[in-house]
PDB file of N, CA and C in Angstrom:
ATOM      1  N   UNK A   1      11.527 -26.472   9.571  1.00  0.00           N
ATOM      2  CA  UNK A   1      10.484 -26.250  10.530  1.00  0.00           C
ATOM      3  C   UNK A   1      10.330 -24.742  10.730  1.00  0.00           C
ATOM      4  N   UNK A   2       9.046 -24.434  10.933  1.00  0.00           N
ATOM      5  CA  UNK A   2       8.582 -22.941  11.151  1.00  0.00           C
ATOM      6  C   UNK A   2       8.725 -22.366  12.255  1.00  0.00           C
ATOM      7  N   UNK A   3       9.118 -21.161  12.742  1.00  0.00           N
ATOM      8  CA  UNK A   3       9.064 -21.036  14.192  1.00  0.00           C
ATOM      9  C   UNK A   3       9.337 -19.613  13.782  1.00  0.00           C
ATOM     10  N   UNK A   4       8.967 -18.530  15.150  1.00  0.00           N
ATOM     11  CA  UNK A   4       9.214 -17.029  15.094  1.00  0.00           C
ATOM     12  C   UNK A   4      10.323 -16.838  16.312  1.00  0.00           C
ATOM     13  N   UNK A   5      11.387 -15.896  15.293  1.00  0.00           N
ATOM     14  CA  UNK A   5      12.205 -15.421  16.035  1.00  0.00           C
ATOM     15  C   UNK A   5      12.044 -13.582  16.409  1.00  0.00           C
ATOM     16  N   UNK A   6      12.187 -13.443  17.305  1.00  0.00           N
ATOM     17  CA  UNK A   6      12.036 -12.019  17.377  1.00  0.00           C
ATOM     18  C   UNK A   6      13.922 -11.508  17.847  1.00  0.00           C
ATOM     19  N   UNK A   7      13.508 -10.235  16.553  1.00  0.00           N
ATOM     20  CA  UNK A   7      14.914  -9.706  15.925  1.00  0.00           C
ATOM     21  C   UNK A   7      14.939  -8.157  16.918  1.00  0.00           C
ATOM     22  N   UNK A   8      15.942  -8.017  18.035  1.00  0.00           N
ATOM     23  CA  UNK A   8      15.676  -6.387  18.412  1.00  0.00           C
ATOM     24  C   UNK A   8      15.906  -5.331  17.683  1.00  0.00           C
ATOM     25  N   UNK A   9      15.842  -4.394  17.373  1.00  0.00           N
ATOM     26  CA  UNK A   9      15.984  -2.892  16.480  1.00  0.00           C
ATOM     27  C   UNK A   9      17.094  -2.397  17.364  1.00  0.00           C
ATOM     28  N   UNK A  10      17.635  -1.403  16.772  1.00  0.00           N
ATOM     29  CA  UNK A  10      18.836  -0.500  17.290  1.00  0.00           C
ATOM     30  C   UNK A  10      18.428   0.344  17.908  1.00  0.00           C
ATOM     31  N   UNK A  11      17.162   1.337  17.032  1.00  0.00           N
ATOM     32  CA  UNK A  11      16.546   1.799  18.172  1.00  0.00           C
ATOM     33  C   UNK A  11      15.496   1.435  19.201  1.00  0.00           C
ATOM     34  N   UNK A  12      15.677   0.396  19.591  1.00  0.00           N
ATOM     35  CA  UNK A  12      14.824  -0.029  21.085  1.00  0.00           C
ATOM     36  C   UNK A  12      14.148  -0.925  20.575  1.00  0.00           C
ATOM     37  N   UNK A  13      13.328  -1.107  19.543  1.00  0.00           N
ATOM     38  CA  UNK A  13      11.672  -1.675  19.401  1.00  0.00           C
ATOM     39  C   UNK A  13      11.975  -3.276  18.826  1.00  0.00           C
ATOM     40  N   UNK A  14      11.325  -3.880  18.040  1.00  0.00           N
ATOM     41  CA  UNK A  14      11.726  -5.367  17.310  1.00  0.00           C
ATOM     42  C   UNK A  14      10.806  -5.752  16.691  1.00  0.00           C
ATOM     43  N   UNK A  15      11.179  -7.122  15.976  1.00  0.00           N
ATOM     44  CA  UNK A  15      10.390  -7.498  14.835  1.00  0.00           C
ATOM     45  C   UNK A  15      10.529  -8.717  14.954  1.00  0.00           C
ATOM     46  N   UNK A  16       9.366  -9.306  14.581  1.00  0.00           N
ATOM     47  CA  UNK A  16       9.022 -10.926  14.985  1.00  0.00           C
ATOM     48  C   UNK A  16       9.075 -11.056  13.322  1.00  0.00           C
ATOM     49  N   UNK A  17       9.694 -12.722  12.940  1.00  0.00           N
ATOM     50  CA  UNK A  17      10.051 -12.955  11.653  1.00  0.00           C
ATOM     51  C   UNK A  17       9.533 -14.458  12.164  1.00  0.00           C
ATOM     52  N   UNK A  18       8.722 -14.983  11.028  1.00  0.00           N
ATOM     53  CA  UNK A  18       8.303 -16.332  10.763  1.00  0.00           C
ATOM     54  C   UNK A  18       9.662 -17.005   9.687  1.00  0.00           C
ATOM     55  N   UNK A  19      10.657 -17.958  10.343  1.00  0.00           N
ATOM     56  CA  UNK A  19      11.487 -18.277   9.669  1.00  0.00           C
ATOM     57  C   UNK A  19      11.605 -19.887   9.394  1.00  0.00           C
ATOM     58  N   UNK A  20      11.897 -20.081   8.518  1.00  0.00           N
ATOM     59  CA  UNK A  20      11.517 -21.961   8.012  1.00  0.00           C
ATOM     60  C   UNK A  20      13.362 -22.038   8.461  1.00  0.00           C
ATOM     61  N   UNK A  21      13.537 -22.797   9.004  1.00  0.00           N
ATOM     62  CA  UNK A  21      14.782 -23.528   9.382  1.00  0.00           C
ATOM     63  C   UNK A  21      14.533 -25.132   9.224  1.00  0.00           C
ATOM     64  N   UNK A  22      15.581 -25.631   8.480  1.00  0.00           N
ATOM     65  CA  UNK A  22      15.394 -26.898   8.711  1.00  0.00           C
ATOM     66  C   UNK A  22      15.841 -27.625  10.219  1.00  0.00           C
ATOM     67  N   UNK A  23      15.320 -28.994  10.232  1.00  0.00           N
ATOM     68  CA  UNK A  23      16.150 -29.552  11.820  1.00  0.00           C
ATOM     69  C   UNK A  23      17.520 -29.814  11.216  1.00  0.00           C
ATOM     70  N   UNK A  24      18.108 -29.076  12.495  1.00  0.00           N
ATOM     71  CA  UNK A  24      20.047 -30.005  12.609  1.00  0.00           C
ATOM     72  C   UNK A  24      19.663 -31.754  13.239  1.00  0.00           C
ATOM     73  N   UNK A  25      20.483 -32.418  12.739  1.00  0.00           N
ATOM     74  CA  UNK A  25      20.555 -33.613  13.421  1.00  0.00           C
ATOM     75  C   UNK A  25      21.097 -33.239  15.353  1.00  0.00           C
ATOM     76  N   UNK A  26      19.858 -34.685  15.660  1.00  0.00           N
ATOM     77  CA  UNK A  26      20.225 -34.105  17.422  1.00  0.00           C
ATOM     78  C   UNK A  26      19.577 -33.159  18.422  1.00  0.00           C
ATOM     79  N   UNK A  27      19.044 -32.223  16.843  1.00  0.00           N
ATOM     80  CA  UNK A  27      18.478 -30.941  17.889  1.00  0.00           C
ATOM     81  C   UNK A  27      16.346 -31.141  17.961  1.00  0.00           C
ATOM     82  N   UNK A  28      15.744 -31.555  19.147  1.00  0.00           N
ATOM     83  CA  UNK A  28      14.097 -31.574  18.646  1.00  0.00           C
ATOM     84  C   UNK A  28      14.134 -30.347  19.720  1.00  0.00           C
ATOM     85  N   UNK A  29      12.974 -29.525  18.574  1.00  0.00           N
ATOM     86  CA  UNK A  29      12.611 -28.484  19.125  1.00  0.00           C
ATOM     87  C   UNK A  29      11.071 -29.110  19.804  1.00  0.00           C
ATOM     88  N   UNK A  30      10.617 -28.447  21.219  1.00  0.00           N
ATOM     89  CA  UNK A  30       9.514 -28.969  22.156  1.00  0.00           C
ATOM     90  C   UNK A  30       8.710 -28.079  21.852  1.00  0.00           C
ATOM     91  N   UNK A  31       7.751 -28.057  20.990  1.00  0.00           N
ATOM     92  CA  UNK A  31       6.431 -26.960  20.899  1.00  0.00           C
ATOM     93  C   UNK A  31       6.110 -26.520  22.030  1.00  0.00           C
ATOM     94  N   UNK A  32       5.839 -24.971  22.859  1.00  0.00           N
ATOM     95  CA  UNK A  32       5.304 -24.845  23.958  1.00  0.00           C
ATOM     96  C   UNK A  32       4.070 -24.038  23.156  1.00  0.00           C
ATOM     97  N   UNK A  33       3.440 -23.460  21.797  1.00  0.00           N
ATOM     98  CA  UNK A  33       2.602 -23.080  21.773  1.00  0.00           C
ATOM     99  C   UNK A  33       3.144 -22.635  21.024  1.00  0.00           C
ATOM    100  N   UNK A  34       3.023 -20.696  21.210  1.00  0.00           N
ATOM    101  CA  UNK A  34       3.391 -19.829  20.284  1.00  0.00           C
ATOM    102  C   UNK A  34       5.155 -19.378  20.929  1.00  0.00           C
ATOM    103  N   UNK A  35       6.030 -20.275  21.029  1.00  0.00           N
ATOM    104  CA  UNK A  35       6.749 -19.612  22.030  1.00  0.00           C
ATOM    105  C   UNK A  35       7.969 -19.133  20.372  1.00  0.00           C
ATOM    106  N   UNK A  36       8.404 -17.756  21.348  1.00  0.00           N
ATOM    107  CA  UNK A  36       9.095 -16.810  20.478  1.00  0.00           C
ATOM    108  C   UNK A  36      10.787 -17.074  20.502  1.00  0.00           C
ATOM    109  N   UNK A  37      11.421 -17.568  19.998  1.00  0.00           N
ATOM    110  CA  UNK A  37      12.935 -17.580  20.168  1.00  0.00           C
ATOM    111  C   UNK A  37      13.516 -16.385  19.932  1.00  0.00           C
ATOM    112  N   UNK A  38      14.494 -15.539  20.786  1.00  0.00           N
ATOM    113  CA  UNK A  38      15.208 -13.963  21.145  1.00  0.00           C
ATOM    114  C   UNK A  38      16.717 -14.836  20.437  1.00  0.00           C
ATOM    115  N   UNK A  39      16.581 -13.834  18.844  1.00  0.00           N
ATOM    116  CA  UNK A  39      17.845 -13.470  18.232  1.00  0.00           C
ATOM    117  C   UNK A  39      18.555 -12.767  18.768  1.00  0.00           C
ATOM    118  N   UNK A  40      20.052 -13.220  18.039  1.00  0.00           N
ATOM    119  CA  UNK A  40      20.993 -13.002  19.629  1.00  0.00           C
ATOM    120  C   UNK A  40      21.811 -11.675  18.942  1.00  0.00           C
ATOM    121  N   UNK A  41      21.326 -11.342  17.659  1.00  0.00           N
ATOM    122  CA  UNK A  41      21.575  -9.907  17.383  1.00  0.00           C
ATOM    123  C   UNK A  41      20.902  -9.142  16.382  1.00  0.00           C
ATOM    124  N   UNK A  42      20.852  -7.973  16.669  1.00  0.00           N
ATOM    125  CA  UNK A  42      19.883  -6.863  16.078  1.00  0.00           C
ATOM    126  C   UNK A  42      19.445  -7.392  14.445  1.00  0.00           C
ATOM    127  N   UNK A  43      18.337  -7.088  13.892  1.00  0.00           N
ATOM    128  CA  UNK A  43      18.203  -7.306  12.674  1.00  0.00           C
ATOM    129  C   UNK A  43      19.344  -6.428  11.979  1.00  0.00           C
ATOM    130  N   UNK A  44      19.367  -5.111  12.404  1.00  0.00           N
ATOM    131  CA  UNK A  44      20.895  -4.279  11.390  1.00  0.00           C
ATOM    132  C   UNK A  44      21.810  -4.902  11.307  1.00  0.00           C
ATOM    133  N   UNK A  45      22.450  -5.527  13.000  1.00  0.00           N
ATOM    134  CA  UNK A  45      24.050  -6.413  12.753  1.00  0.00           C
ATOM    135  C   UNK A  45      23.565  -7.320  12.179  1.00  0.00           C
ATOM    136  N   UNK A  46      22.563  -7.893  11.945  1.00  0.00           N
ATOM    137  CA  UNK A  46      22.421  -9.318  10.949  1.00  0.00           C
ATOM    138  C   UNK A  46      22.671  -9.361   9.356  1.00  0.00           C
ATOM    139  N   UNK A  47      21.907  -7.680   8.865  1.00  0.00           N
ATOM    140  CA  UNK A  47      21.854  -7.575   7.565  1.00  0.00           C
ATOM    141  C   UNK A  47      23.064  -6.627   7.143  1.00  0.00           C
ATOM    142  N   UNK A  48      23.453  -6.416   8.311  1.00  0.00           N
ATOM    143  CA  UNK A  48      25.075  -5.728   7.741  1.00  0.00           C
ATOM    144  C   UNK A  48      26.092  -6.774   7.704  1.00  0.00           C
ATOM    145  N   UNK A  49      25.649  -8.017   7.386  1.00  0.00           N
ATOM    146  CA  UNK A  49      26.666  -9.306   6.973  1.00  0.00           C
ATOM    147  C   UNK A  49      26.551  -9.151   5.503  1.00  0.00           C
ATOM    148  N   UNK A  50      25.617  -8.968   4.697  1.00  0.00           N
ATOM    149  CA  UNK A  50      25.159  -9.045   3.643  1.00  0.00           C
ATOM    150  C   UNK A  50      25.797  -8.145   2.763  1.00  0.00           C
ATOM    151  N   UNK A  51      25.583  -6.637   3.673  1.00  0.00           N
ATOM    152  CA  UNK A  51      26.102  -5.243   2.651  1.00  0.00           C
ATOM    153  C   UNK A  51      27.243  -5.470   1.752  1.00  0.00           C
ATOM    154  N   UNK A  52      28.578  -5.726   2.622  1.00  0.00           N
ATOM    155  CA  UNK A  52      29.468  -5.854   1.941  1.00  0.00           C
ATOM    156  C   UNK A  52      29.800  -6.687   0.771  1.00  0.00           C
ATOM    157  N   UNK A  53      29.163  -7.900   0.943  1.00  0.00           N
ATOM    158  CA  UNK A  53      28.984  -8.638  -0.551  1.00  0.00           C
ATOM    159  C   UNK A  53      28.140  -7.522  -1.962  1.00  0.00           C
ATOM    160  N   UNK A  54      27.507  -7.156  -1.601  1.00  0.00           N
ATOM    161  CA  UNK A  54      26.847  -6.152  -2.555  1.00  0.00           C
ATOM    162  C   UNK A  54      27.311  -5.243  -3.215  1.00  0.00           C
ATOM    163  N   UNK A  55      28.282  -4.301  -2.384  1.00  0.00           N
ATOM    164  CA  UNK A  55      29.250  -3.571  -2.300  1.00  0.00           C
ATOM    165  C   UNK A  55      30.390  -3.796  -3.094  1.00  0.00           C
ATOM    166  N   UNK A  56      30.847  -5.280  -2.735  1.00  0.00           N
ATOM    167  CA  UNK A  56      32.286  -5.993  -3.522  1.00  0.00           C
ATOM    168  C   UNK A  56      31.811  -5.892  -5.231  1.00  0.00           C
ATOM    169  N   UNK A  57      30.388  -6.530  -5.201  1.00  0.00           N
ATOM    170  CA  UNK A  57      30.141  -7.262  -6.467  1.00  0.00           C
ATOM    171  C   UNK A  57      29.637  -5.910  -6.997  1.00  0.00           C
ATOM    172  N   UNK A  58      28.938  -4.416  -6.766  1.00  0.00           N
ATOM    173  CA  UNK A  58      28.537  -3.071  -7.063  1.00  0.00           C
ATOM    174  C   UNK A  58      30.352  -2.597  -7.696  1.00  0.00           C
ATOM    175  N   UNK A  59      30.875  -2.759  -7.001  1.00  0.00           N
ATOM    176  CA  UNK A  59      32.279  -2.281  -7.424  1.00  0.00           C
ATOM    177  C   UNK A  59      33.068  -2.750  -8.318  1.00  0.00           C
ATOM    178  N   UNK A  60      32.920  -4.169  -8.367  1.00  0.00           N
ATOM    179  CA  UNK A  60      33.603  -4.693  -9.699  1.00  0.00           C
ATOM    180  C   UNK A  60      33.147  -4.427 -10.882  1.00  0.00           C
ATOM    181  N   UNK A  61      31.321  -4.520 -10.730  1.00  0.00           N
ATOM    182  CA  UNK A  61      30.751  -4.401 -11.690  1.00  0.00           C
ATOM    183  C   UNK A  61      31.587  -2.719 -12.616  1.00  0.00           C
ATOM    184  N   UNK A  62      31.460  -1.990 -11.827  1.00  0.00           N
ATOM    185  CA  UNK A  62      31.829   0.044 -12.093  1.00  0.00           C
ATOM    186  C   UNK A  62      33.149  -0.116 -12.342  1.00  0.00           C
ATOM    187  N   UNK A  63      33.705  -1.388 -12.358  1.00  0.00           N
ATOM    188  CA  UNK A  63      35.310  -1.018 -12.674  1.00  0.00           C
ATOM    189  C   UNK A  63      35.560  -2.110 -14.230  1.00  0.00           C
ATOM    190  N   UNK A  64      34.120  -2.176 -14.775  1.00  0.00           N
ATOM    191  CA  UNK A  64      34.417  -2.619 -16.214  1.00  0.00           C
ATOM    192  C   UNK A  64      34.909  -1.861 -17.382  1.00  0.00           C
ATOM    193  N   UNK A  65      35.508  -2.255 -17.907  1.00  0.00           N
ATOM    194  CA  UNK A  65      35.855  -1.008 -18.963  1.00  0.00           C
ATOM    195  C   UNK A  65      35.203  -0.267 -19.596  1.00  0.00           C
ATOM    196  N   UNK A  66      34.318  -1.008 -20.224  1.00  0.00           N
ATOM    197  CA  UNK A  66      32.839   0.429 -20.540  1.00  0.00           C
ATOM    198  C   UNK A  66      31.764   0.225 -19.184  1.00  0.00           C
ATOM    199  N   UNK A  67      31.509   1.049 -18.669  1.00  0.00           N
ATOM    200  CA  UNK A  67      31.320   1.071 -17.222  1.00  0.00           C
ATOM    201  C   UNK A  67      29.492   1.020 -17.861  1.00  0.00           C
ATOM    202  N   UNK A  68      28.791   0.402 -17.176  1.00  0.00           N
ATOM    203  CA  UNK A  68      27.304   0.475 -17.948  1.00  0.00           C
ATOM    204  C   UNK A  68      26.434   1.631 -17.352  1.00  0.00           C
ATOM    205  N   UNK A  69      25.646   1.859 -17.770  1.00  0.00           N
ATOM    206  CA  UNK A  69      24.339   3.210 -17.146  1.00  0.00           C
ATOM    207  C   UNK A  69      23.890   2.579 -16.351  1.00  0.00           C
ATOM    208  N   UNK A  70      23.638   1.314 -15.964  1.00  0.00           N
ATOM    209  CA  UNK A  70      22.739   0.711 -15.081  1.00  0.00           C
ATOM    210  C   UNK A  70      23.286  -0.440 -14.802  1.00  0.00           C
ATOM    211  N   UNK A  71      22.966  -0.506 -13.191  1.00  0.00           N
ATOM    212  CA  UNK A  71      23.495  -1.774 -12.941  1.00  0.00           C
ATOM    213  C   UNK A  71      22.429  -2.370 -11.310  1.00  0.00           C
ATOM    214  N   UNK A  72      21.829  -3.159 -11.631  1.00  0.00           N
ATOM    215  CA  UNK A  72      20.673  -4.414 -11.082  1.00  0.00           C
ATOM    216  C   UNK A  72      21.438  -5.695 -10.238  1.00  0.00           C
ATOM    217  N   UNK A  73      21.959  -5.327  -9.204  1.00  0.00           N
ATOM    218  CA  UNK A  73      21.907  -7.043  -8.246  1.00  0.00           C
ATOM    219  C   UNK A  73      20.912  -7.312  -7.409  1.00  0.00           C
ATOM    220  N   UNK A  74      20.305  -8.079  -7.715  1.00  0.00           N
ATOM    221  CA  UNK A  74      19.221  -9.004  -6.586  1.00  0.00           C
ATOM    222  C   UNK A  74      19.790 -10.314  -5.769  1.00  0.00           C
ATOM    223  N   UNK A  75      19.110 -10.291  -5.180  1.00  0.00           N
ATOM    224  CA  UNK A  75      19.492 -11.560  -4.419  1.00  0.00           C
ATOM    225  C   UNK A  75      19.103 -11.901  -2.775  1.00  0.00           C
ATOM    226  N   UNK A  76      18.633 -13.164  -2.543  1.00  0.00           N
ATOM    227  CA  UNK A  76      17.795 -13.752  -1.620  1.00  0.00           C
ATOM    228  C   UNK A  76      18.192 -13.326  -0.286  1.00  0.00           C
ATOM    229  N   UNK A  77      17.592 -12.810   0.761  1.00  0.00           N
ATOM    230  CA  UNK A  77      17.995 -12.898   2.220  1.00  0.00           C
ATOM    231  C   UNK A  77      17.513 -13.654   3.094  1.00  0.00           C
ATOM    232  N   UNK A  78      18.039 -14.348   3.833  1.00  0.00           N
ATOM    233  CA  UNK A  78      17.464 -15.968   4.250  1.00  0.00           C
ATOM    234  C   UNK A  78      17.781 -15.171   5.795  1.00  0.00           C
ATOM    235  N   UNK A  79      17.079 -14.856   6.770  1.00  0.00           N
ATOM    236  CA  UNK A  79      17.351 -14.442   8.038  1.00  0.00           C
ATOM    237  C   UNK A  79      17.297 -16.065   8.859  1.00  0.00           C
ATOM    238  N   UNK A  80      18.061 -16.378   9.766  1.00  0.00           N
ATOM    239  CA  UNK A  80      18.735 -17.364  10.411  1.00  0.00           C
ATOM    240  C   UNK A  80      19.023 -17.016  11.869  1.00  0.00           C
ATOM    241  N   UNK A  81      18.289 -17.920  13.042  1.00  0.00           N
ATOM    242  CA  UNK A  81      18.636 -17.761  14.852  1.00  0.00           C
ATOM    243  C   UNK A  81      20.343 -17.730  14.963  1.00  0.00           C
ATOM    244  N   UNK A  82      21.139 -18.284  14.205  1.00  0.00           N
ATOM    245  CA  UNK A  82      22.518 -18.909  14.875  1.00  0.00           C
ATOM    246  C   UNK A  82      23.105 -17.425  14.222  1.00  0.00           C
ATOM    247  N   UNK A  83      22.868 -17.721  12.601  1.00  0.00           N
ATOM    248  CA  UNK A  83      24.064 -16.868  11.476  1.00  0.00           C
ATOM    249  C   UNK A  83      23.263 -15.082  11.825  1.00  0.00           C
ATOM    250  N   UNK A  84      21.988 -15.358  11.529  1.00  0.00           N
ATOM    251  CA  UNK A  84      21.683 -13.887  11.860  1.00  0.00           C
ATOM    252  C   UNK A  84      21.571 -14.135   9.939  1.00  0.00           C
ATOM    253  N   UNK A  85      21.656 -12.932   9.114  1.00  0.00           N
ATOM    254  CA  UNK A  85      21.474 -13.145   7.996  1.00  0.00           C
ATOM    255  C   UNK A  85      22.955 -13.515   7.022  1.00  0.00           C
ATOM    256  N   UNK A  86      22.011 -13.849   6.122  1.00  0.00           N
ATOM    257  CA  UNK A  86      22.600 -15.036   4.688  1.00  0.00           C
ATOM    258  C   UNK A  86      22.068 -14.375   3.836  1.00  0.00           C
ATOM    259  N   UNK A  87      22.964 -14.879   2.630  1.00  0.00           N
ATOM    260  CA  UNK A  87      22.647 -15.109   1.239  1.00  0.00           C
ATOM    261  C   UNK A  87      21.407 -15.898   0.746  1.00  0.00           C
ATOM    262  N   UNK A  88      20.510 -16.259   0.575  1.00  0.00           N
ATOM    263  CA  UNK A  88      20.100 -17.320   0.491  1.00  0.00           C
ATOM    264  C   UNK A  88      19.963 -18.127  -0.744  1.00  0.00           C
ATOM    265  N   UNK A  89      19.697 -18.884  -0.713  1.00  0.00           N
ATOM    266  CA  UNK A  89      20.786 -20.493  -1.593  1.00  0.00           C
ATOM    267  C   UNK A  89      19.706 -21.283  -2.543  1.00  0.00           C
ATOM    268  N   UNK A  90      19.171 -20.997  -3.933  1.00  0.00           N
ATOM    269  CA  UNK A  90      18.378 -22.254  -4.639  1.00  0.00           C
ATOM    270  C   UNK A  90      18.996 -23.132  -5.088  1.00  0.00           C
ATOM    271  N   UNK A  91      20.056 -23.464  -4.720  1.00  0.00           N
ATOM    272  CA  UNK A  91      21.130 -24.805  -5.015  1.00  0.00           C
ATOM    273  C   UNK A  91      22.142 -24.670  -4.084  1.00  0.00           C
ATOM    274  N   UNK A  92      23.701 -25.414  -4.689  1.00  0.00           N
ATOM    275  CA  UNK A  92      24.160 -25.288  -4.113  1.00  0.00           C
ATOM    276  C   UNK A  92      25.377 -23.871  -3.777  1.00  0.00           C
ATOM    277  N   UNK A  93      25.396 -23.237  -4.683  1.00  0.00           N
ATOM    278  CA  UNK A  93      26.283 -21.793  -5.176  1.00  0.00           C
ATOM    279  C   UNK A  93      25.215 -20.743  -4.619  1.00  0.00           C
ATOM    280  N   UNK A  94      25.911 -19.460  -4.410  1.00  0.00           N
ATOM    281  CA  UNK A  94      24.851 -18.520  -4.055  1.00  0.00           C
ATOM    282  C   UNK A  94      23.917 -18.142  -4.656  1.00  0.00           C
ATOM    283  N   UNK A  95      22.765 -17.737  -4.267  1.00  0.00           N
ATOM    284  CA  UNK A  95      22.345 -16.767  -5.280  1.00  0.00           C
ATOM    285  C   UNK A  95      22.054 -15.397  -5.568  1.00  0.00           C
ATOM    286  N   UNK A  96      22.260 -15.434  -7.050  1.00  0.00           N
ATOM    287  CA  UNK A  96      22.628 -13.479  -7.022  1.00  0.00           C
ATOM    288  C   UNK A  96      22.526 -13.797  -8.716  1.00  0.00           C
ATOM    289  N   UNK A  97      21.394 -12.599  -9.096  1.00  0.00           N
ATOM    290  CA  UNK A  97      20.743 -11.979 -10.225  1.00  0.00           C
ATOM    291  C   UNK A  97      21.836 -10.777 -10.712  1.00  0.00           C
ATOM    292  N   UNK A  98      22.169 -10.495 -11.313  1.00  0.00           N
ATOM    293  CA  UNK A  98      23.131  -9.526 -12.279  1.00  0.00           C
ATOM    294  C   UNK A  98      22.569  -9.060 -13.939  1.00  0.00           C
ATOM    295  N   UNK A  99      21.939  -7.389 -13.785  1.00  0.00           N
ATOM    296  CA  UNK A  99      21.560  -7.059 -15.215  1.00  0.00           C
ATOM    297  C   UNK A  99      22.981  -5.546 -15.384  1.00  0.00           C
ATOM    298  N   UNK A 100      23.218  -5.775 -16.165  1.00  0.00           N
ATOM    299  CA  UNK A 100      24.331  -4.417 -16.728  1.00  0.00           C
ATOM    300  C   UNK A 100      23.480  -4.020 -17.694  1.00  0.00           C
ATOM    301  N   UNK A 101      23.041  -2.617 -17.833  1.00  0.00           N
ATOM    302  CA  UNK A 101      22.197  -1.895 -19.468  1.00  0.00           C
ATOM    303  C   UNK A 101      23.299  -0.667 -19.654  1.00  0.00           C
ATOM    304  N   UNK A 102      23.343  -1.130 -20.778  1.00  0.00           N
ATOM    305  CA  UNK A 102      24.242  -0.101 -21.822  1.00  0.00           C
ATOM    306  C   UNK A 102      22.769   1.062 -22.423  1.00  0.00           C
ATOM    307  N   UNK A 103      23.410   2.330 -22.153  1.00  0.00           N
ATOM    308  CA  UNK A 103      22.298   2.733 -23.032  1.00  0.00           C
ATOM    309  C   UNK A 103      22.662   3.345 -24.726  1.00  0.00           C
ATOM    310  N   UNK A 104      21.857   2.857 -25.607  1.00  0.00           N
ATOM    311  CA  UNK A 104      21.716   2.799 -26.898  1.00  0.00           C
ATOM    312  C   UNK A 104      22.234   4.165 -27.459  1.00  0.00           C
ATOM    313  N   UNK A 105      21.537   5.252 -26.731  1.00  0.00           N
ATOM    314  CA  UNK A 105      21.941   6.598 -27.037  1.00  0.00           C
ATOM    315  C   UNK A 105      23.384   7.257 -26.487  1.00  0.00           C
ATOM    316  N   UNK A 106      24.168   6.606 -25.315  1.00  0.00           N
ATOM    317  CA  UNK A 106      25.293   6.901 -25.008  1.00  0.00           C
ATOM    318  C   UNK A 106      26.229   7.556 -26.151  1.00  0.00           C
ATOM    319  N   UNK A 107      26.627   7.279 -27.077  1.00  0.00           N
ATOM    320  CA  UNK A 107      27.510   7.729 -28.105  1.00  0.00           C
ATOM    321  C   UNK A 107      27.214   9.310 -28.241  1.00  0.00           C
ATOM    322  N   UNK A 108      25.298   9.648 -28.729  1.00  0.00           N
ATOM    323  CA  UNK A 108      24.981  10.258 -29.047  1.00  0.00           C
ATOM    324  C   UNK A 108      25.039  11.262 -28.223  1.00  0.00           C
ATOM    325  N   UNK A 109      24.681  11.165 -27.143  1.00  0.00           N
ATOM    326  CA  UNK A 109      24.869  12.142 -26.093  1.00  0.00           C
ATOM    327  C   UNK A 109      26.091  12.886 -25.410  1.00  0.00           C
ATOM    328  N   UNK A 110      27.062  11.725 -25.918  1.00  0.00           N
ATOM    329  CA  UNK A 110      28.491  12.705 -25.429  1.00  0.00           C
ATOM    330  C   UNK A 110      29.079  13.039 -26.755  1.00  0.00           C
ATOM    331  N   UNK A 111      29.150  12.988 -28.397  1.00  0.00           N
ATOM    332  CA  UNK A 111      29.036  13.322 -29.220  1.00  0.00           C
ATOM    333  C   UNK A 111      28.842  14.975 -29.637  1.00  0.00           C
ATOM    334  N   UNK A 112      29.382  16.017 -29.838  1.00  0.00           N
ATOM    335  CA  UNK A 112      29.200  16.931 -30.067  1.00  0.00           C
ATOM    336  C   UNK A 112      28.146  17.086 -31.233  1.00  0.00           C
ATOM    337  N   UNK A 113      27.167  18.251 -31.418  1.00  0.00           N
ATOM    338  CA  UNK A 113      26.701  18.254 -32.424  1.00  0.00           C
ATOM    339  C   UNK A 113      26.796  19.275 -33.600  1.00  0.00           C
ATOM    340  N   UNK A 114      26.269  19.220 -34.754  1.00  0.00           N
ATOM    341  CA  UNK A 114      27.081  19.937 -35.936  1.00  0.00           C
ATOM    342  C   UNK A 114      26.558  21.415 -35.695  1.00  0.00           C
TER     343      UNK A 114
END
């Protein structure tokens, strides 16, 4: 079900988010119109749940043995009234996109030349 939660800012101001939640069993929400549900913490403390996963998986990636030129994680943010933000989920495992690029010319470039 659709409904807007409004998220406060750190510095003072806020942001209204249209968020699809499904129903919990037990719980009916009472339409009063446009009424706004007050997240119970800042959008920053919400999305600073997230950082550190990024961080973990940024770091393992840099501690491969040939360490790559480039390195790409994506992945879904599902903002939530209770959790505040998530991972967000197209099954049942997380989800999270991973590209490593080697570049072609590497050799050549640290290679002295004649």
């Amino acid at each position: 079900m659709k409904h807007l939660v409004e998220f406060p800012l750190e510095d003072g101001g806020s942001i209204t988010i249209e968020i699809d939640e499904p129903e919990t069993e037990g719980t009916v929400r009472a339409a009063r119109g446009d009424t706004i549900t007050k997240a119970k913490e800042t959008l920053e403390d919400s999305l600073n749940k997230v950082v550190p996963v990024a961080k973990n998986v940024l770091e393992k990636l840099r501690d491969m043995a040939e360490r790559p030129d480039e390195i790409e994680i994506t992945f879904g943010v599902s903002l939530n009234t209770v959790a505040g933000a998530i991972i967000a989920s197209a099954s049942a495992g997380a989800n999270f996109g991973v590209t490593v690029r080697w570049s072609s010319n590497k050799e050549e470039a640290t290679s002295p030349h004649p």
